[in-house]
Structures are given as structure tokens and as C-alpha cells.
Protein backbone atom coordinates (compact mmCIF):
# COMPACT_ATOMS: atom_id res chain seq x y z
CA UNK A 1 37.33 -159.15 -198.95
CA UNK A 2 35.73 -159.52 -195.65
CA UNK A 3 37.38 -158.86 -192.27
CA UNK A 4 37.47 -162.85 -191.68
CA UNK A 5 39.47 -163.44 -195.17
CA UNK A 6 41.74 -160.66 -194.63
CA UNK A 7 42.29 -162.42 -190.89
CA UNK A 8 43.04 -165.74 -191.98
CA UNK A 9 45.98 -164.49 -193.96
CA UNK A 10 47.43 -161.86 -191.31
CA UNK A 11 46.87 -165.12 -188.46
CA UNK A 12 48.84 -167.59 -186.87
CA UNK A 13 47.07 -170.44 -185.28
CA UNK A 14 47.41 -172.07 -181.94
CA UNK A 15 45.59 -173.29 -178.72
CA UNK A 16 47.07 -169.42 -177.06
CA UNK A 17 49.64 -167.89 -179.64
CA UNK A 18 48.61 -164.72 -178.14
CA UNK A 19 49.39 -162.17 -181.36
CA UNK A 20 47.06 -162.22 -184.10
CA UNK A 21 44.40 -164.12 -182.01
CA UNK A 22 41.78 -162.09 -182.76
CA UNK A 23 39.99 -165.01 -184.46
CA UNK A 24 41.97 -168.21 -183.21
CA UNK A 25 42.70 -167.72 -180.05
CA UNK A 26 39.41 -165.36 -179.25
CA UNK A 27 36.26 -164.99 -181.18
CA UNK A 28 36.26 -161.44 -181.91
CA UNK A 29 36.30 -160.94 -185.69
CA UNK A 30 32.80 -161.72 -186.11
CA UNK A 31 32.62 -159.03 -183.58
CA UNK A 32 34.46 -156.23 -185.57
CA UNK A 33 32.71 -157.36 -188.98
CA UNK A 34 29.82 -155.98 -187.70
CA UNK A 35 30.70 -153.13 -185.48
CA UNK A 36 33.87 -151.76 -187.90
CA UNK A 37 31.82 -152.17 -191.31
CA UNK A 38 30.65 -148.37 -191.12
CA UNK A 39 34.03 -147.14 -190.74
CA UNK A 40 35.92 -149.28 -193.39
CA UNK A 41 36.02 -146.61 -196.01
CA UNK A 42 37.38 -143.86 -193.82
CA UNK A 43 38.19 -143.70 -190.40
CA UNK A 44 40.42 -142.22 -188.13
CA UNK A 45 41.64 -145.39 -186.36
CA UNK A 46 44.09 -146.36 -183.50
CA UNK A 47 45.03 -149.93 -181.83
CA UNK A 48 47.23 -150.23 -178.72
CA UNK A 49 48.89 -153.13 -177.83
CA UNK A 50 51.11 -154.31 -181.29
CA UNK A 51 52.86 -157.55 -180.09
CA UNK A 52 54.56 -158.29 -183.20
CA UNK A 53 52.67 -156.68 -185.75
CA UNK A 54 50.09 -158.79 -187.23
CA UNK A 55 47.26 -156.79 -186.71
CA UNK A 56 48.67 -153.64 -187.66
CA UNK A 57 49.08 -155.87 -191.50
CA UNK A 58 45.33 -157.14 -191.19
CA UNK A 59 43.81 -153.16 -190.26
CA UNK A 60 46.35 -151.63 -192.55
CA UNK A 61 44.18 -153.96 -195.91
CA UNK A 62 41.07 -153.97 -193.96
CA UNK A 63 40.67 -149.73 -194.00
CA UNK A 64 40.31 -148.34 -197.27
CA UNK A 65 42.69 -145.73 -198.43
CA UNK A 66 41.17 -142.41 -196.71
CA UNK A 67 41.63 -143.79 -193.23
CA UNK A 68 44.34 -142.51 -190.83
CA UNK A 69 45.48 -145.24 -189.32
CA UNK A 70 47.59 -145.06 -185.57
CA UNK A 71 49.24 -147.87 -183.75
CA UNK A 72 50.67 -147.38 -179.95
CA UNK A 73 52.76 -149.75 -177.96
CA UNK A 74 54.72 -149.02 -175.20
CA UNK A 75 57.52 -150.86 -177.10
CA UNK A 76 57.47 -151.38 -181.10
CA UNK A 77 59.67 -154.91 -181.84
CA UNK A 78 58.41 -155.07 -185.22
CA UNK A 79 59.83 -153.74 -188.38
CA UNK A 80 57.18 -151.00 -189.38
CA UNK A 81 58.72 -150.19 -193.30
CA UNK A 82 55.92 -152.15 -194.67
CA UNK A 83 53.24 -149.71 -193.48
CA UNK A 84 54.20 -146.57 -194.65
CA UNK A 85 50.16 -145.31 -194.30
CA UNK A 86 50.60 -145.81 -190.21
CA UNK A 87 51.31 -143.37 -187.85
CA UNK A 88 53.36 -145.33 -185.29
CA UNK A 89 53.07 -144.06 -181.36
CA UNK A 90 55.68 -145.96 -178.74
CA UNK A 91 54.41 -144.89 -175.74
CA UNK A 92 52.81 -146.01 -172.51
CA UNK A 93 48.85 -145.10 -173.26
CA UNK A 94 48.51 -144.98 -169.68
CA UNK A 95 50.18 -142.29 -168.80
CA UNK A 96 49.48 -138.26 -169.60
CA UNK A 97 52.53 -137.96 -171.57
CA UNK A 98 50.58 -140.59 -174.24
CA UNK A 99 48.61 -137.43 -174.94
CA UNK A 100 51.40 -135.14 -175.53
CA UNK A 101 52.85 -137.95 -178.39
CA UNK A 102 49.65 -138.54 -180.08
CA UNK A 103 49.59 -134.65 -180.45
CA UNK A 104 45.76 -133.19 -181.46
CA UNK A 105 44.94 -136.77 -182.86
CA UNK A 106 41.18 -137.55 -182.63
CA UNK A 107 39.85 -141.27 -183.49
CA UNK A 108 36.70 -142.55 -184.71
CA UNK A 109 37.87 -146.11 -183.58
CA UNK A 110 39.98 -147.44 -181.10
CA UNK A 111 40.61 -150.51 -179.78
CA UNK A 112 42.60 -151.56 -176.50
CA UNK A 113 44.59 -155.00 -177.22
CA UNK A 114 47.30 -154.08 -174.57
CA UNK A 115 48.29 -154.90 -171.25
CA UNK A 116 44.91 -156.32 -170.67
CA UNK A 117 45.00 -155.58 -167.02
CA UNK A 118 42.24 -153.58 -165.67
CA UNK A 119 43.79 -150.49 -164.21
CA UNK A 120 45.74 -150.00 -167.16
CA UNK A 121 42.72 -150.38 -169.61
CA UNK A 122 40.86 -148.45 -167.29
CA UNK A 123 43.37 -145.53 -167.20
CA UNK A 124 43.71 -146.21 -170.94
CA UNK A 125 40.05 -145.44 -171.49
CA UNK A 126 39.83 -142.35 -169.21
CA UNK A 127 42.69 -140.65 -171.01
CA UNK A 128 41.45 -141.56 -174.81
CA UNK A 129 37.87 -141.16 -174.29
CA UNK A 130 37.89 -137.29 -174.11
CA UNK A 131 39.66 -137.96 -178.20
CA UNK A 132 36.81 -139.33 -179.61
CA UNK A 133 35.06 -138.12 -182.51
CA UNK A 134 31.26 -138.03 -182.11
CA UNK A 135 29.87 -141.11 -183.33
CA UNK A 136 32.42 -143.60 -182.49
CA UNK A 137 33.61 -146.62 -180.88
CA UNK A 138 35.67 -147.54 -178.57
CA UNK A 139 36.60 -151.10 -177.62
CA UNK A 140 38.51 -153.41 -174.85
CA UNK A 141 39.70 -156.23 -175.89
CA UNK A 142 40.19 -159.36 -173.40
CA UNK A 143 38.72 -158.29 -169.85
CA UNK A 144 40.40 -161.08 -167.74
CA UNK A 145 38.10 -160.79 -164.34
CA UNK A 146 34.69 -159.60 -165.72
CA UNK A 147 32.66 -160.01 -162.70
CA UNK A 148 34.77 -158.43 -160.56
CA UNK A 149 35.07 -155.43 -162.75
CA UNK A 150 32.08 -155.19 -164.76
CA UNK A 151 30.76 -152.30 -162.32
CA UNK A 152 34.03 -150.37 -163.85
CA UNK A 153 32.49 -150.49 -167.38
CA UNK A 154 29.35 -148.78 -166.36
CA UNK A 155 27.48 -146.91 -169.69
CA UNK A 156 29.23 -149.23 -171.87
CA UNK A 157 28.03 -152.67 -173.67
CA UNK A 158 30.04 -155.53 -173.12
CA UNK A 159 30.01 -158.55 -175.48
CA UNK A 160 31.01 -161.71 -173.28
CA UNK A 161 31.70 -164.32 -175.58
CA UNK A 162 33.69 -166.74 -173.00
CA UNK A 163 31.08 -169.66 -173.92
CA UNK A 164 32.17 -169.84 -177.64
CA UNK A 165 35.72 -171.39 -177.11
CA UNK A 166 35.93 -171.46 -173.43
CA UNK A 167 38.31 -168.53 -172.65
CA UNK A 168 37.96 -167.16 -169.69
CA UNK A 169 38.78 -163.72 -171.22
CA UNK A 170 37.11 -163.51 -174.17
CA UNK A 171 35.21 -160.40 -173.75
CA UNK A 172 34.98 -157.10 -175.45
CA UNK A 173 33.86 -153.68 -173.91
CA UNK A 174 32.47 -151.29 -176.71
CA UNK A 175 31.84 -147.59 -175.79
CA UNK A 176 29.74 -145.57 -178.20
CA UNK A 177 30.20 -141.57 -178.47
């Protein structure tokens, strides 16, 4: 199945529902199709920021079985039982102590879906960047002021894709290592 099928059942639609909008709300999946299709068989993988879950269902059938698979929130309200395969991290991935609870954890891909305020994803990036494995990607999810921080994303590519449903924060930052 593609990433879009898988999506469309793990969803829930809205004008802002704000969990699971990586396709309703924003217009990322297309996005990840592309960019997460080298890594679908087996990755080391980690998202932060869970909300309530729905995500964590559509990575857990997207990744094939020899992935490692790591979500982080700085507070998990979702039964996790159903995803035995996940390593789950409640933490604040700002902060050192992040590091001490992921343990020796390295990630091919990681994606930042959390507070979505720049000096967290900035302090975020600057703590998980040193884990990444050669090769690999690391991506911000919803930059809200892009022009007023772009000049903190400096060395990495940044998809703005505002113009294809209007939101003003539909933007992803991608670092390759």
C-alpha cells in the first residue's frame, strides 16, 4: 500500500483537527512518499510529538518489519498496547535529559511534529542531530513564522507548501546527513 492509502485509514478529517493531519489538515504525505520510500524496508525511525496516537498506527504499517521504530512525547495520553514493535520515549526532547532516556539510540529518520514552536524545534534539532546515522533525514514539521526564522534553518532544504491549502504553516524543514 502506499503511504497515502495507509493515511486515509489512520486520518481524521477536518478544516484543523490537528492529530493525524498530515494529509488533511497539511499537505505533507506526498512529501514523505517520496523522501521516506528508501527507508520503508528498514529504518531506524523516531517521531516526536504523538497527540493521540494516530501517526504512531499509520508509521507502525507503513515500516516494514526490520525497522526500529521510536515515538517521544513529553506526555503519552494514548493507549500504546497495540504497538508492541514501538519503543515509547515520554520525555521533553528539548531538554539534555531526552538523551539520557533514548539511551545509545541512533535514527535514520526523524521527524519533529511537536510543540511546533521554534526554540523548541530548534533545541530539538541541536540535541538529535549529533544521533543521526549517516545518510539520513531529518525533518520539521509545521514552521509557523518561516520568514522570520528561515535564517535558523541554514544548510537545510525547506519545502514551503503554504500555497497548496492556504496554511500559513505548512512547511517542512528536511536535513540530510
Amino acid at each position: 500500500m502506499t503511504l497515502a492509502e495507509i493515511y486515509a485509514r489512520h486520518s481524521v478529517s477536518g478544516p484543523d483537527i490537528g492529530h493525524g493531519d498530515k494529509g488533511g489538515t497539511h499537505s505533507y504525505i506526498p512529501e514523505y512518499e517520496q523522501l521516506l520510500a528508501p527507508y520503508r524496508e528498514k529504518c531506524s525511525f523516531m517521531e516526536i510529538g504523538l497527540a493521540f496516537g494516530l501517526s504512531v498506527a499509520m508509521w507502525d504499517e507503513y515500516f516494514g518489519p526490520e525497522s526500529t521504530l521510536t515515538a517521544a512525547d513529553i506526555s503519552i495520553v494514548f493507549d500504546k498496547a497495540p504497538f508492541p514493535r514501538w519503543n515509547f520515549v515520554e520525555s521533553d526532547a528539548t531538554k539534555a535529559a531526552f538523551l539520557d532516556a533514548l539511551g545509545d539510540l541512533t535514527f535514520d529518520v526523524i521527524i519533529d511534529d511537536a510543540s511546533h514552536m521554534p526554540t523548541d524545534q530548534i533545541a530539538t534539532r541541536d540535541l538529535l542531530l549529533p544521533r543521526m546515522n549517516p545518510g539520513g533525514l531529518y525533518i520539521i514539521e509545521d514552521i509557523l513564522w518561516l520568514e522570520q526564522t528561515r535564517h535558523e534553518f541554514a544548510g537545510a532544504e525547506i519545502r514551503d507548501l503554504r500555497k497548496v491549502k492556504g496554511r500559513w504553516d505548512d512547511v517542512l524543514v528536511i536535513y540530510r546527513t
